[in-house]
PDB file of N, CA and C in Angstrom:
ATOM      1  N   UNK A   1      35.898-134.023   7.384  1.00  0.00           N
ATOM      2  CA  UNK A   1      36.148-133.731   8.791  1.00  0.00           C
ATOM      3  C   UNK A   1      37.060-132.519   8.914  1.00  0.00           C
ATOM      4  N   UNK A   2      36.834-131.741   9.590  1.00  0.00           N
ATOM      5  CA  UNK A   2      37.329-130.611   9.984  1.00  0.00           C
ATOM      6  C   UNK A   2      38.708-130.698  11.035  1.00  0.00           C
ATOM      7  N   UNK A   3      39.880-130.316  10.817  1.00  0.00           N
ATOM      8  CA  UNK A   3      40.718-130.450  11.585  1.00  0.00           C
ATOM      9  C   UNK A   3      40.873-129.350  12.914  1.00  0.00           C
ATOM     10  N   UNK A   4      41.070-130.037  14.287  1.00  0.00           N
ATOM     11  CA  UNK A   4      40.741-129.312  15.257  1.00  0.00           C
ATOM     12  C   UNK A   4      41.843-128.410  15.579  1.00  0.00           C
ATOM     13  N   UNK A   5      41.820-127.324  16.581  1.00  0.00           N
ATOM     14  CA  UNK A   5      42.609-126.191  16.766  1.00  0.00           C
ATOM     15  C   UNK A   5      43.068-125.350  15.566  1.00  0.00           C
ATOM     16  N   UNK A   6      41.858-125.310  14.846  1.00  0.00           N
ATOM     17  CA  UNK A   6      42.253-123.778  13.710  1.00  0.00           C
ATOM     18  C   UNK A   6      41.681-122.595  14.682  1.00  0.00           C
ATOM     19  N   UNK A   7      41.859-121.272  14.374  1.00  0.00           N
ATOM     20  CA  UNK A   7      42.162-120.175  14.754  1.00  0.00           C
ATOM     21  C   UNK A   7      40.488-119.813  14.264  1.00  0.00           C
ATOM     22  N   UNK A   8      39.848-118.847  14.870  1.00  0.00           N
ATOM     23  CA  UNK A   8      38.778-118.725  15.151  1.00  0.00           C
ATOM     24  C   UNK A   8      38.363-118.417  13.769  1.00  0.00           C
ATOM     25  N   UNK A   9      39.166-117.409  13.088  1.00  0.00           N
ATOM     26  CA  UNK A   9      39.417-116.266  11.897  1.00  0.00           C
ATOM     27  C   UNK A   9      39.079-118.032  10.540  1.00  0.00           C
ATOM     28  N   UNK A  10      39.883-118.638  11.034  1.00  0.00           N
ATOM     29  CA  UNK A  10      39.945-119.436   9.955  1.00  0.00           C
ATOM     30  C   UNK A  10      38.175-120.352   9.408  1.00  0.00           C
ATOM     31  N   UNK A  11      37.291-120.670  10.468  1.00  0.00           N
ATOM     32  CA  UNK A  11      36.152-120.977  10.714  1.00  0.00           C
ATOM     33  C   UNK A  11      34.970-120.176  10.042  1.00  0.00           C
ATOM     34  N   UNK A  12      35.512-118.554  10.409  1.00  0.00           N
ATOM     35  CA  UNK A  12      34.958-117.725  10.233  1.00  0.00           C
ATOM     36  C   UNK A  12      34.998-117.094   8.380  1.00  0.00           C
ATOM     37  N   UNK A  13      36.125-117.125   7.637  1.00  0.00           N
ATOM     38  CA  UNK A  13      36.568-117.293   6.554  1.00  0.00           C
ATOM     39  C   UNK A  13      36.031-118.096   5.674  1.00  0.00           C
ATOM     40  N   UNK A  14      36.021-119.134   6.045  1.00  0.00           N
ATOM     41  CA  UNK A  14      35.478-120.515   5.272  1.00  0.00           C
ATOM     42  C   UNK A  14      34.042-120.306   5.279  1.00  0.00           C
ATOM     43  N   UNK A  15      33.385-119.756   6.298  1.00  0.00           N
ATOM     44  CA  UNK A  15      32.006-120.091   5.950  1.00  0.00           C
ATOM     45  C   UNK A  15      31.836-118.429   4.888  1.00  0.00           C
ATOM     46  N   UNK A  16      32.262-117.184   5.164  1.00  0.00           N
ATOM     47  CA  UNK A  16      32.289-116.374   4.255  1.00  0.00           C
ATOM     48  C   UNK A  16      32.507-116.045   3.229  1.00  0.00           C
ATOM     49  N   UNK A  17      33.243-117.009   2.517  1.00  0.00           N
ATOM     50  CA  UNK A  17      33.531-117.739   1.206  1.00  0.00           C
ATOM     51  C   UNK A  17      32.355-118.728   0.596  1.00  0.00           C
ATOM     52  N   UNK A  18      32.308-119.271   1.583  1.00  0.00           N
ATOM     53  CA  UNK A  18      30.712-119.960   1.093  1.00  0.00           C
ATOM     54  C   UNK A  18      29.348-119.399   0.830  1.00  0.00           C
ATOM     55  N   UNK A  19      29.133-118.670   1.543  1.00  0.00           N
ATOM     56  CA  UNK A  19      28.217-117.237   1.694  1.00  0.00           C
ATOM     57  C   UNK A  19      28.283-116.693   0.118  1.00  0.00           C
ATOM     58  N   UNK A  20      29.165-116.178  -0.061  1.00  0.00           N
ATOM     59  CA  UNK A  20      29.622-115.109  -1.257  1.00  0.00           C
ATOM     60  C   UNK A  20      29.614-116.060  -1.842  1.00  0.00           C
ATOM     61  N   UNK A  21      29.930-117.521  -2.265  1.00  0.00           N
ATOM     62  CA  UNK A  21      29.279-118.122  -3.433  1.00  0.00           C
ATOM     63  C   UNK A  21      28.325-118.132  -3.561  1.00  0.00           C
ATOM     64  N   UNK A  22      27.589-118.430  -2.606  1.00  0.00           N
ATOM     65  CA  UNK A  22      26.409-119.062  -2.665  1.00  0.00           C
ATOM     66  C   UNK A  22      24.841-117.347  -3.440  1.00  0.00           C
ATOM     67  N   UNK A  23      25.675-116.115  -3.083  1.00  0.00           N
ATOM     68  CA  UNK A  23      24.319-115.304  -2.682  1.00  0.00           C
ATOM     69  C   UNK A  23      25.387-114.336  -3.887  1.00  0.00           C
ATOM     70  N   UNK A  24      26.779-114.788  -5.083  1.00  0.00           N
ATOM     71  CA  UNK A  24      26.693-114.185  -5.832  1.00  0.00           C
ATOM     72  C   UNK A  24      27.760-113.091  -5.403  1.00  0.00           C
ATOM     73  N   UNK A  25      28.116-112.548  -4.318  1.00  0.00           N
ATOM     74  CA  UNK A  25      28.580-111.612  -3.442  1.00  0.00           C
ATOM     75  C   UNK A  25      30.155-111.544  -3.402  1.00  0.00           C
ATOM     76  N   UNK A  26      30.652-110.644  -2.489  1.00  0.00           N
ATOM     77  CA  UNK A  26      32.147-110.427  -2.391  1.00  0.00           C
ATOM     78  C   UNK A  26      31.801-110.257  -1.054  1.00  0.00           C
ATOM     79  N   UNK A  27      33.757-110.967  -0.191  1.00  0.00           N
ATOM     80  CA  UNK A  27      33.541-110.834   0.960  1.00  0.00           C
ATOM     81  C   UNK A  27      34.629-109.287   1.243  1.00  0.00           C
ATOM     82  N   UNK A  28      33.864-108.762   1.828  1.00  0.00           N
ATOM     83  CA  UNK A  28      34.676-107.740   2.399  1.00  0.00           C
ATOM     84  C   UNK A  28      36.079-107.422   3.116  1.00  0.00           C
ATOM     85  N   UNK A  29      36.625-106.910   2.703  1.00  0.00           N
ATOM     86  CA  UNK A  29      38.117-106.817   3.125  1.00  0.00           C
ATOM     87  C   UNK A  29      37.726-106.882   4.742  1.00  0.00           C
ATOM     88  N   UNK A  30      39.104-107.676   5.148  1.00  0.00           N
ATOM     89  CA  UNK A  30      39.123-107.568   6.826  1.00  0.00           C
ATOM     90  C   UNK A  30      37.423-107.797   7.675  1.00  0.00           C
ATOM     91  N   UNK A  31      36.933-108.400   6.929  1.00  0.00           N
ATOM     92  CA  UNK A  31      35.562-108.548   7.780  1.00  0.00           C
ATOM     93  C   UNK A  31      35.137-107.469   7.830  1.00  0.00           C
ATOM     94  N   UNK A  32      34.747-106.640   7.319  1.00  0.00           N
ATOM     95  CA  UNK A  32      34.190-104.801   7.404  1.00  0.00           C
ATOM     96  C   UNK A  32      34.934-103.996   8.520  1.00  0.00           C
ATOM     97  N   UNK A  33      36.383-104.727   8.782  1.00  0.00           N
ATOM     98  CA  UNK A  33      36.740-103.637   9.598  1.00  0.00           C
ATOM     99  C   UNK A  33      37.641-102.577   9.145  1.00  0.00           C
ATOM    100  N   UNK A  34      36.952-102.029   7.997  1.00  0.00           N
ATOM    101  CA  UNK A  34      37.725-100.853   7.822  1.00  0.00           C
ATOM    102  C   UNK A  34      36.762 -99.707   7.632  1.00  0.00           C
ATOM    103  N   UNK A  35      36.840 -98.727   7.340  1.00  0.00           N
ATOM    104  CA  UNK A  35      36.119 -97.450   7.473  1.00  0.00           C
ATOM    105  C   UNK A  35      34.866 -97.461   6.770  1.00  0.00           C
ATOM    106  N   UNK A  36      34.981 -97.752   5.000  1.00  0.00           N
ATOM    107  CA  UNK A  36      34.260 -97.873   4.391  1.00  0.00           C
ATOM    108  C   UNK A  36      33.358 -99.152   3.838  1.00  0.00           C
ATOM    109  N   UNK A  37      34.089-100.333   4.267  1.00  0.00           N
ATOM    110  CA  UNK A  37      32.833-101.348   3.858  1.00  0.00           C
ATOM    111  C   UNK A  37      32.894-101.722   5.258  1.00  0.00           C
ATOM    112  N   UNK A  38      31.549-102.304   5.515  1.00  0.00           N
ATOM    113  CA  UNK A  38      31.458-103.087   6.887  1.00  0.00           C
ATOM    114  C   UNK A  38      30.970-104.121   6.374  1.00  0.00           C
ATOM    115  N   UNK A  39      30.061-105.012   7.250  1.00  0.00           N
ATOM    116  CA  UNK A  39      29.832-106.747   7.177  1.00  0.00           C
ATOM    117  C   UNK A  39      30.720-107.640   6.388  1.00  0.00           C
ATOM    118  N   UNK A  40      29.923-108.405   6.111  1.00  0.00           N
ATOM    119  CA  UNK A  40      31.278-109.769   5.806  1.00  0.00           C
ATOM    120  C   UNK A  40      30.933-110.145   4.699  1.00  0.00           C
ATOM    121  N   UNK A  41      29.510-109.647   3.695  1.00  0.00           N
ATOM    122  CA  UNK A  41      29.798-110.310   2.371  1.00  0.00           C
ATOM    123  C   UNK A  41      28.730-108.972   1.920  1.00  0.00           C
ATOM    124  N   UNK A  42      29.396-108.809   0.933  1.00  0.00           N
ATOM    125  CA  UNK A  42      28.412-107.473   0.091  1.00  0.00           C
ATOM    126  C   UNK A  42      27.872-107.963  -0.948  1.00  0.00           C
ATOM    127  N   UNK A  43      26.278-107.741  -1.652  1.00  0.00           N
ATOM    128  CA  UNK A  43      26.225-107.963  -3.347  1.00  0.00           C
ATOM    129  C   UNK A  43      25.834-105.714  -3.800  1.00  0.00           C
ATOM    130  N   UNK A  44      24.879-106.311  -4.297  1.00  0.00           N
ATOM    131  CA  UNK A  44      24.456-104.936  -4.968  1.00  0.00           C
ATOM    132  C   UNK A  44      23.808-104.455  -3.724  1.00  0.00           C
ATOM    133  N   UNK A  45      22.923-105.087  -3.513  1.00  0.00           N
ATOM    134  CA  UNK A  45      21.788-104.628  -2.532  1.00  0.00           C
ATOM    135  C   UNK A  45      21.612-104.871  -1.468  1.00  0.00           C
ATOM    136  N   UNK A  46      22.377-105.934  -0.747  1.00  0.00           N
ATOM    137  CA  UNK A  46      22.817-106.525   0.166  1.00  0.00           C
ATOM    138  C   UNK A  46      23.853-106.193   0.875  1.00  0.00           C
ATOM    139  N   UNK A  47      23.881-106.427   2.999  1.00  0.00           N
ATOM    140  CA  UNK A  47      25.084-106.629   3.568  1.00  0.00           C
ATOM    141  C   UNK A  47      24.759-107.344   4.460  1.00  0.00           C
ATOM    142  N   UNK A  48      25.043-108.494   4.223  1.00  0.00           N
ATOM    143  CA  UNK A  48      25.393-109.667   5.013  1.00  0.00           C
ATOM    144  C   UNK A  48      26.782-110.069   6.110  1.00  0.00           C
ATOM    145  N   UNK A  49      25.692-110.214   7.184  1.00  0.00           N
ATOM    146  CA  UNK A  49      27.279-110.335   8.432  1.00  0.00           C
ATOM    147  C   UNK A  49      27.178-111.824   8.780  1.00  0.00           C
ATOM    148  N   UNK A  50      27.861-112.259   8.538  1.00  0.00           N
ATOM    149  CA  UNK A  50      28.000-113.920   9.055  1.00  0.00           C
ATOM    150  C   UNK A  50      28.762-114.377  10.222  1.00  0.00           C
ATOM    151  N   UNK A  51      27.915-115.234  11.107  1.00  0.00           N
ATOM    152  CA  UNK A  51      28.105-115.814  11.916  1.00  0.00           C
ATOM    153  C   UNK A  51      28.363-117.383  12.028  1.00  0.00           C
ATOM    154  N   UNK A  52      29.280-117.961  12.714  1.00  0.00           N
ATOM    155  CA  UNK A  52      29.689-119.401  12.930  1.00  0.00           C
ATOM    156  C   UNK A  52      30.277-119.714  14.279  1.00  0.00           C
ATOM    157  N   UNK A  53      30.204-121.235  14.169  1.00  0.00           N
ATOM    158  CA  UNK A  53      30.336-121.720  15.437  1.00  0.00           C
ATOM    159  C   UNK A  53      31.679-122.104  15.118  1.00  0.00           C
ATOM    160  N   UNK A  54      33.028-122.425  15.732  1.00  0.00           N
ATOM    161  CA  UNK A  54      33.690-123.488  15.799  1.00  0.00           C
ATOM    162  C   UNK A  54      33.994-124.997  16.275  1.00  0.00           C
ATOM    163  N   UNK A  55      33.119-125.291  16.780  1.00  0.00           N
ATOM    164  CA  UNK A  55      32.746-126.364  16.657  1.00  0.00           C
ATOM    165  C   UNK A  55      30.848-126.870  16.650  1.00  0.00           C
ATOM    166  N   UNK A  56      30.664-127.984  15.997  1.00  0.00           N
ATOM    167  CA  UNK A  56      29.687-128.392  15.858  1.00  0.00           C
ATOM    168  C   UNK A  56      28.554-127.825  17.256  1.00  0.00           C
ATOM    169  N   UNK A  57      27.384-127.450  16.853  1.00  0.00           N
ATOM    170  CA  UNK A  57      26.177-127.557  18.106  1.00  0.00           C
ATOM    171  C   UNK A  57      24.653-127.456  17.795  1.00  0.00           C
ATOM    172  N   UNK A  58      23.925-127.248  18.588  1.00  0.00           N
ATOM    173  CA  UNK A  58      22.727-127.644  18.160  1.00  0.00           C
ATOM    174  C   UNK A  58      21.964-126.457  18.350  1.00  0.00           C
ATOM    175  N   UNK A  59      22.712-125.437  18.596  1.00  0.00           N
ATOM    176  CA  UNK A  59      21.988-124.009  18.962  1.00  0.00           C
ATOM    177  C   UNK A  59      22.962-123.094  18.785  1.00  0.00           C
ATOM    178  N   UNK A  60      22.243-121.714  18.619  1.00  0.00           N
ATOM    179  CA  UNK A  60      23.046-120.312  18.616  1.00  0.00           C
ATOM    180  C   UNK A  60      22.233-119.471  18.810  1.00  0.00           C
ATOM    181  N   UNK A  61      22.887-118.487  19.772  1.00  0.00           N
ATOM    182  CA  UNK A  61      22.286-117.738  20.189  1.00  0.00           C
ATOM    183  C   UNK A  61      22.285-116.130  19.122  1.00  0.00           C
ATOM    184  N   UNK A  62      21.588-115.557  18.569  1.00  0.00           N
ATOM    185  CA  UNK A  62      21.321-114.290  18.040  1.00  0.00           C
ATOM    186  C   UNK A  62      21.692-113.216  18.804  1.00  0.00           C
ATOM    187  N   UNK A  63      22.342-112.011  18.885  1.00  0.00           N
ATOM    188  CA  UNK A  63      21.784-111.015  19.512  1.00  0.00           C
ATOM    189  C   UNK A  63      21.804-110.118  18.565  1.00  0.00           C
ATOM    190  N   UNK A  64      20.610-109.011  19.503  1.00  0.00           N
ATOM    191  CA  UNK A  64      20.236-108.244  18.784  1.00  0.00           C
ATOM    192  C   UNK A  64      20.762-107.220  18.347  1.00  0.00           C
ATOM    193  N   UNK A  65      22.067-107.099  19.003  1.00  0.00           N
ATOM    194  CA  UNK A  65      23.124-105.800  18.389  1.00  0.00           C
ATOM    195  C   UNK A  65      23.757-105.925  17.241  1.00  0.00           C
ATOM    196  N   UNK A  66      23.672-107.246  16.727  1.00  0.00           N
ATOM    197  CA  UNK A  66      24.106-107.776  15.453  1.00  0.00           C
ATOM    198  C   UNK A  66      23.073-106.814  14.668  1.00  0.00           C
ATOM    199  N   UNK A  67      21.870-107.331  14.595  1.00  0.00           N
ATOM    200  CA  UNK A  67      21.286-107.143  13.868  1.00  0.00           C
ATOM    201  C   UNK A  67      20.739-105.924  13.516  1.00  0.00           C
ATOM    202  N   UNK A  68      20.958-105.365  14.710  1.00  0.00           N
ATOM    203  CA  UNK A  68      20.599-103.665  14.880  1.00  0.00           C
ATOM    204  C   UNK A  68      21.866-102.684  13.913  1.00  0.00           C
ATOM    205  N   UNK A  69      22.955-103.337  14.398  1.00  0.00           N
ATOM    206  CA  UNK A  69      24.561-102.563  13.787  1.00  0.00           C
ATOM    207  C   UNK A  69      24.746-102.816  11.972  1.00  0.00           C
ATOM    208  N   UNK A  70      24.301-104.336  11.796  1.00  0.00           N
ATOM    209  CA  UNK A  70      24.291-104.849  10.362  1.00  0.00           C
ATOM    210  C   UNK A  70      22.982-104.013   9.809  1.00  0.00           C
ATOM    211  N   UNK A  71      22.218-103.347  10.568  1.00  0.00           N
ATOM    212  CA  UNK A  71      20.819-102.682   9.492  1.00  0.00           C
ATOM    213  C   UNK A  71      21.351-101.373   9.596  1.00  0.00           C
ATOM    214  N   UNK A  72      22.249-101.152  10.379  1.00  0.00           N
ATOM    215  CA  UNK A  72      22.678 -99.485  10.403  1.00  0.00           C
ATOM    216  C   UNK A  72      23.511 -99.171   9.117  1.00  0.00           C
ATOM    217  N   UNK A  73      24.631-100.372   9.318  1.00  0.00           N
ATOM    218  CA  UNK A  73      26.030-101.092   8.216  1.00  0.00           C
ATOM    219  C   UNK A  73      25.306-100.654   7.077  1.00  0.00           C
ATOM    220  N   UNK A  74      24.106-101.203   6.385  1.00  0.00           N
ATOM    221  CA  UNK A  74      23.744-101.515   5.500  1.00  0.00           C
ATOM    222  C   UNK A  74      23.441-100.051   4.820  1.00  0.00           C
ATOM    223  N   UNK A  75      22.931 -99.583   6.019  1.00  0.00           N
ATOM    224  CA  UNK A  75      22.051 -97.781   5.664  1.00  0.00           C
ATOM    225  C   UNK A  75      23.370 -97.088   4.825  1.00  0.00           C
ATOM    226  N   UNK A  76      24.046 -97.105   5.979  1.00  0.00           N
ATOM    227  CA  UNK A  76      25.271 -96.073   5.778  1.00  0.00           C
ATOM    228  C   UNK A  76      25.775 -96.727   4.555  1.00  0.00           C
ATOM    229  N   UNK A  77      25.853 -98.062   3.892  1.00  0.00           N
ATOM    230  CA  UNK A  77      26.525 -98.270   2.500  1.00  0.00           C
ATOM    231  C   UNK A  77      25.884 -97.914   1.464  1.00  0.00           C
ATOM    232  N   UNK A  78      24.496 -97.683   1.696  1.00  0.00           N
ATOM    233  CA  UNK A  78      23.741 -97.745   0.034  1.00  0.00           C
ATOM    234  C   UNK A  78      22.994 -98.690   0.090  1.00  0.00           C
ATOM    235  N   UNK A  79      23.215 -99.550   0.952  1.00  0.00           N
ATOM    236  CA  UNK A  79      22.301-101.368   0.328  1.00  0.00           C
ATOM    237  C   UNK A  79      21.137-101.249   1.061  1.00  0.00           C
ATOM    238  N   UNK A  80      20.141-102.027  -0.011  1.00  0.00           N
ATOM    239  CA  UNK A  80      18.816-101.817   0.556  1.00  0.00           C
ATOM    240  C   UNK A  80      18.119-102.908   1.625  1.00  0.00           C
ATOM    241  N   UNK A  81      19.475-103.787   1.884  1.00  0.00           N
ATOM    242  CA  UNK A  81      18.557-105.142   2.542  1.00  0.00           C
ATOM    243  C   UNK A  81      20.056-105.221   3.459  1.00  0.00           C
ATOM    244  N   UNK A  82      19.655-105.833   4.823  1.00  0.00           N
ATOM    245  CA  UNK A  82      20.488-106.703   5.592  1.00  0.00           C
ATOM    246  C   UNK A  82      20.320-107.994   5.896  1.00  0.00           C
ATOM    247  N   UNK A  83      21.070-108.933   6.191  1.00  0.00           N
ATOM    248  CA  UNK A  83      20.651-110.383   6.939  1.00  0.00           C
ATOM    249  C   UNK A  83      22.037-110.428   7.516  1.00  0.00           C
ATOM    250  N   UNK A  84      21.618-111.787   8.756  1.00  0.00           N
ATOM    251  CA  UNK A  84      22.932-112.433   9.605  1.00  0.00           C
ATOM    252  C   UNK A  84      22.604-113.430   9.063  1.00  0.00           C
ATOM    253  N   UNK A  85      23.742-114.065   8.606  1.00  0.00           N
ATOM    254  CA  UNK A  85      23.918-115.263   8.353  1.00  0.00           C
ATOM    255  C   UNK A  85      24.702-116.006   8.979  1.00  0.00           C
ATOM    256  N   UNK A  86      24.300-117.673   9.615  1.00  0.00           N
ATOM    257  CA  UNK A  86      24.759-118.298  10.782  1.00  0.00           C
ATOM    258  C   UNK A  86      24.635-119.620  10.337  1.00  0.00           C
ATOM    259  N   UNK A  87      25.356-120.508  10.831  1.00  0.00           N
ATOM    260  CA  UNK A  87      25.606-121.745  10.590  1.00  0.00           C
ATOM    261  C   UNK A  87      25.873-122.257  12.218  1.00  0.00           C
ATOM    262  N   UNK A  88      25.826-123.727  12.208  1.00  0.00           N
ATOM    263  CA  UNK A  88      26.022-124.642  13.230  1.00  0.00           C
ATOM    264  C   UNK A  88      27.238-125.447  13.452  1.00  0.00           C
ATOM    265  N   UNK A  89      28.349-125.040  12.552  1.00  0.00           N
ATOM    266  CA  UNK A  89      29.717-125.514  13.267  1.00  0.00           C
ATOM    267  C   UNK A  89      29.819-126.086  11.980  1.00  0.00           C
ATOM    268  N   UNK A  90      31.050-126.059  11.890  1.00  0.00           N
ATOM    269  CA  UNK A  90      32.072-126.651  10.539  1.00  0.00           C
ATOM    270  C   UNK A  90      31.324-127.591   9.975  1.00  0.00           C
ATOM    271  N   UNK A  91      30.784-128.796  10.705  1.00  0.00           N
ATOM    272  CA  UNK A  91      29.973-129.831   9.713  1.00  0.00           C
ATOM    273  C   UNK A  91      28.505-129.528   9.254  1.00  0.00           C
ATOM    274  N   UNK A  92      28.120-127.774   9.244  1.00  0.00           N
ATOM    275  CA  UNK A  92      26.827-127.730   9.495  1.00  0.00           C
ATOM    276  C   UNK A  92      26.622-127.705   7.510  1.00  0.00           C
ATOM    277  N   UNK A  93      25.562-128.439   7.275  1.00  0.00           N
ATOM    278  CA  UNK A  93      24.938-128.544   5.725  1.00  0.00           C
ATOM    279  C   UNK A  93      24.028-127.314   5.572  1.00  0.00           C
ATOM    280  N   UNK A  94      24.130-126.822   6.491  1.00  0.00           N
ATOM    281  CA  UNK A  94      22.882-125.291   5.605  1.00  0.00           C
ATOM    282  C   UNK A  94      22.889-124.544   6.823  1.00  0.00           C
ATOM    283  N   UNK A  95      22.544-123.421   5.852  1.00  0.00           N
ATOM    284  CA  UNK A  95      22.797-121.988   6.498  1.00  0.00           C
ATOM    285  C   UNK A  95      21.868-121.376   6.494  1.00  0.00           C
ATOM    286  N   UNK A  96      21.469-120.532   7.492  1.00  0.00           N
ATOM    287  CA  UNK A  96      20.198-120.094   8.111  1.00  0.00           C
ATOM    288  C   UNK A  96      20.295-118.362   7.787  1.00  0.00           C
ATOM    289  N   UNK A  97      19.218-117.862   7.010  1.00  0.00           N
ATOM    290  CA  UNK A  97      19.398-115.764   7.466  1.00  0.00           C
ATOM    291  C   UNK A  97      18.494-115.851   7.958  1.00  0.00           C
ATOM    292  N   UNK A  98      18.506-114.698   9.027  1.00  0.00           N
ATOM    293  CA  UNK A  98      17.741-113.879   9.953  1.00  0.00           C
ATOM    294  C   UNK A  98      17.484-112.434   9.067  1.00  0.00           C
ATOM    295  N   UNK A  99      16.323-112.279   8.562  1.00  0.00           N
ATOM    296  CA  UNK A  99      16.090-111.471   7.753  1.00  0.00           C
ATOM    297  C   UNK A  99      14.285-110.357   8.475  1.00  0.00           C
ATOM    298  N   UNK A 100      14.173-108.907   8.592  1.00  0.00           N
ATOM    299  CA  UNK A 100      13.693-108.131   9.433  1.00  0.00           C
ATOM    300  C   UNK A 100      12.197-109.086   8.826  1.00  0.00           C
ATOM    301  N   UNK A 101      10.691-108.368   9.520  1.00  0.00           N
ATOM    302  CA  UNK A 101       9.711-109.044   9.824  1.00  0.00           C
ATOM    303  C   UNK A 101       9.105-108.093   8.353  1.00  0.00           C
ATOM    304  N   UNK A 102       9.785-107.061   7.814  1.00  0.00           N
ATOM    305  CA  UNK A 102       9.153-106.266   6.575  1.00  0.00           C
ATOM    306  C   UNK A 102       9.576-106.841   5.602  1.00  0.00           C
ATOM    307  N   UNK A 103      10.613-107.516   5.532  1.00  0.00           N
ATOM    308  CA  UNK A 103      11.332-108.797   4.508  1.00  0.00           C
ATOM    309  C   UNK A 103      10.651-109.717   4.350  1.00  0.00           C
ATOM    310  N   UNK A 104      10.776-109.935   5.590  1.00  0.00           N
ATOM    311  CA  UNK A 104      10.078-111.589   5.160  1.00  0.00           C
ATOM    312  C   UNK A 104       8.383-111.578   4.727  1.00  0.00           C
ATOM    313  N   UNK A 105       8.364-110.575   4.606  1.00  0.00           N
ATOM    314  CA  UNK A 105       6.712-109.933   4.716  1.00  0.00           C
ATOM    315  C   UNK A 105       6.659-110.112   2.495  1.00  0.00           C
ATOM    316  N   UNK A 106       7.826-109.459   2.356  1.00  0.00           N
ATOM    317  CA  UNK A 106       7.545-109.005   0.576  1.00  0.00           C
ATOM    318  C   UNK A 106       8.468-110.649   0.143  1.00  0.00           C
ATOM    319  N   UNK A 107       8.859-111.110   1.057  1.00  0.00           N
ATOM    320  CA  UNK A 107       9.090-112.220   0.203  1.00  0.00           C
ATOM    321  C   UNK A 107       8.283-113.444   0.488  1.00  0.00           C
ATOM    322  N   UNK A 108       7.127-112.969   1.607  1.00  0.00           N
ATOM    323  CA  UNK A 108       6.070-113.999   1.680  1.00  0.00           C
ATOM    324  C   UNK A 108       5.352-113.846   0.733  1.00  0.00           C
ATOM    325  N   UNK A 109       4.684-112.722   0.682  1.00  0.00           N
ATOM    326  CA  UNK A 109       3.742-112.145  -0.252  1.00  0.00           C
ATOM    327  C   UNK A 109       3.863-112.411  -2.078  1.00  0.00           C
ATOM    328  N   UNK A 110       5.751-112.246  -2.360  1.00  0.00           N
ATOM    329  CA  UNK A 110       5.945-112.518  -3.715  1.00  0.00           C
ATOM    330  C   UNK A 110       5.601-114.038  -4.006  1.00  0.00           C
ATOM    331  N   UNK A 111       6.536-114.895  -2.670  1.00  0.00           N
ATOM    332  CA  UNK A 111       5.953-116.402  -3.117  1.00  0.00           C
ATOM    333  C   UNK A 111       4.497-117.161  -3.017  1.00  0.00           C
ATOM    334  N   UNK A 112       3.552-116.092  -2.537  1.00  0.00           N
ATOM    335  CA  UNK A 112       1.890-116.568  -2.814  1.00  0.00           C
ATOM    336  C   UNK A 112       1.413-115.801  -3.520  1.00  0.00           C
ATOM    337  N   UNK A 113       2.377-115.167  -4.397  1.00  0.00           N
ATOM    338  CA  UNK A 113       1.545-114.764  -5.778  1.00  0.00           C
ATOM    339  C   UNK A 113       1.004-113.273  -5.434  1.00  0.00           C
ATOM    340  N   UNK A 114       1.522-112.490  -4.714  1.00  0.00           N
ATOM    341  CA  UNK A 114       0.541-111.126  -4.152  1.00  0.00           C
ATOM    342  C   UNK A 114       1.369-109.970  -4.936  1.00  0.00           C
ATOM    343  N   UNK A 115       2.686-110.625  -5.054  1.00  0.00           N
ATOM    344  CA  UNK A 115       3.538-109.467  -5.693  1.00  0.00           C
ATOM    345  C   UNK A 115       3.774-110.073  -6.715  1.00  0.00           C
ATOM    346  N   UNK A 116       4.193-109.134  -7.782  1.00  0.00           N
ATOM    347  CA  UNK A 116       4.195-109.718  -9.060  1.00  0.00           C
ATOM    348  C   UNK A 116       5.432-109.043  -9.779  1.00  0.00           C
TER     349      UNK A 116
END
């Protein structure tokens, strides 16, 4: 159980730590707010911006400036891929990327055998 009235930062932390285990990664100083790294978890090829709820829910809303700014983020670093990564509130068991429609295209294609 999650203890109530932590600080938004703290919600936001925890799941970015989890992230960067999970995908291998480092989380970026200050949440990418400094000049040279942006988003919230870097690998080689990757920049991942993560999103969370603070408390538990059954929906989240996307927008698209996320996703537009995190594919720009990504250009300007070198990395060849972006995703948002989002969760459903402190008790949420799995984590969802929003990954572009040309992505999900070569990683449909690799898992029915088209790419090799």
């Amino acid at each position: 159980m999650i203890s109530k009235n932590k600080p938004t930062r703290w919600y936001s932390n925890r799941q970015e730590k989890k992230v960067a285990k999970a995908v291998s990664g480092k989380r970026t100083a200050n949440s990418g707010a400094t000049a040279f790294q942006k988003g919230d978890v870097i690998t080689q090829d990757w920049l991942i911006e993560c999103k969370t709820k603070t408390k538990d829910c059954s929906s989240f809303t996307i927008k698209e400036d996320w996703l537009l700014k995190n594919e720009e983020e990504a250009f300007a670093m070198g990395k060849n891929n972006s995703a948002l990564c989002f969760d459903f509130g402190p008790s949420a068991n799995k984590r969802y990327y929003v990954i572009s429609e040309q992505l999900f295209e070569i990683l449909r294609k690799y898992m029915e055998g088209e790419l090799l």
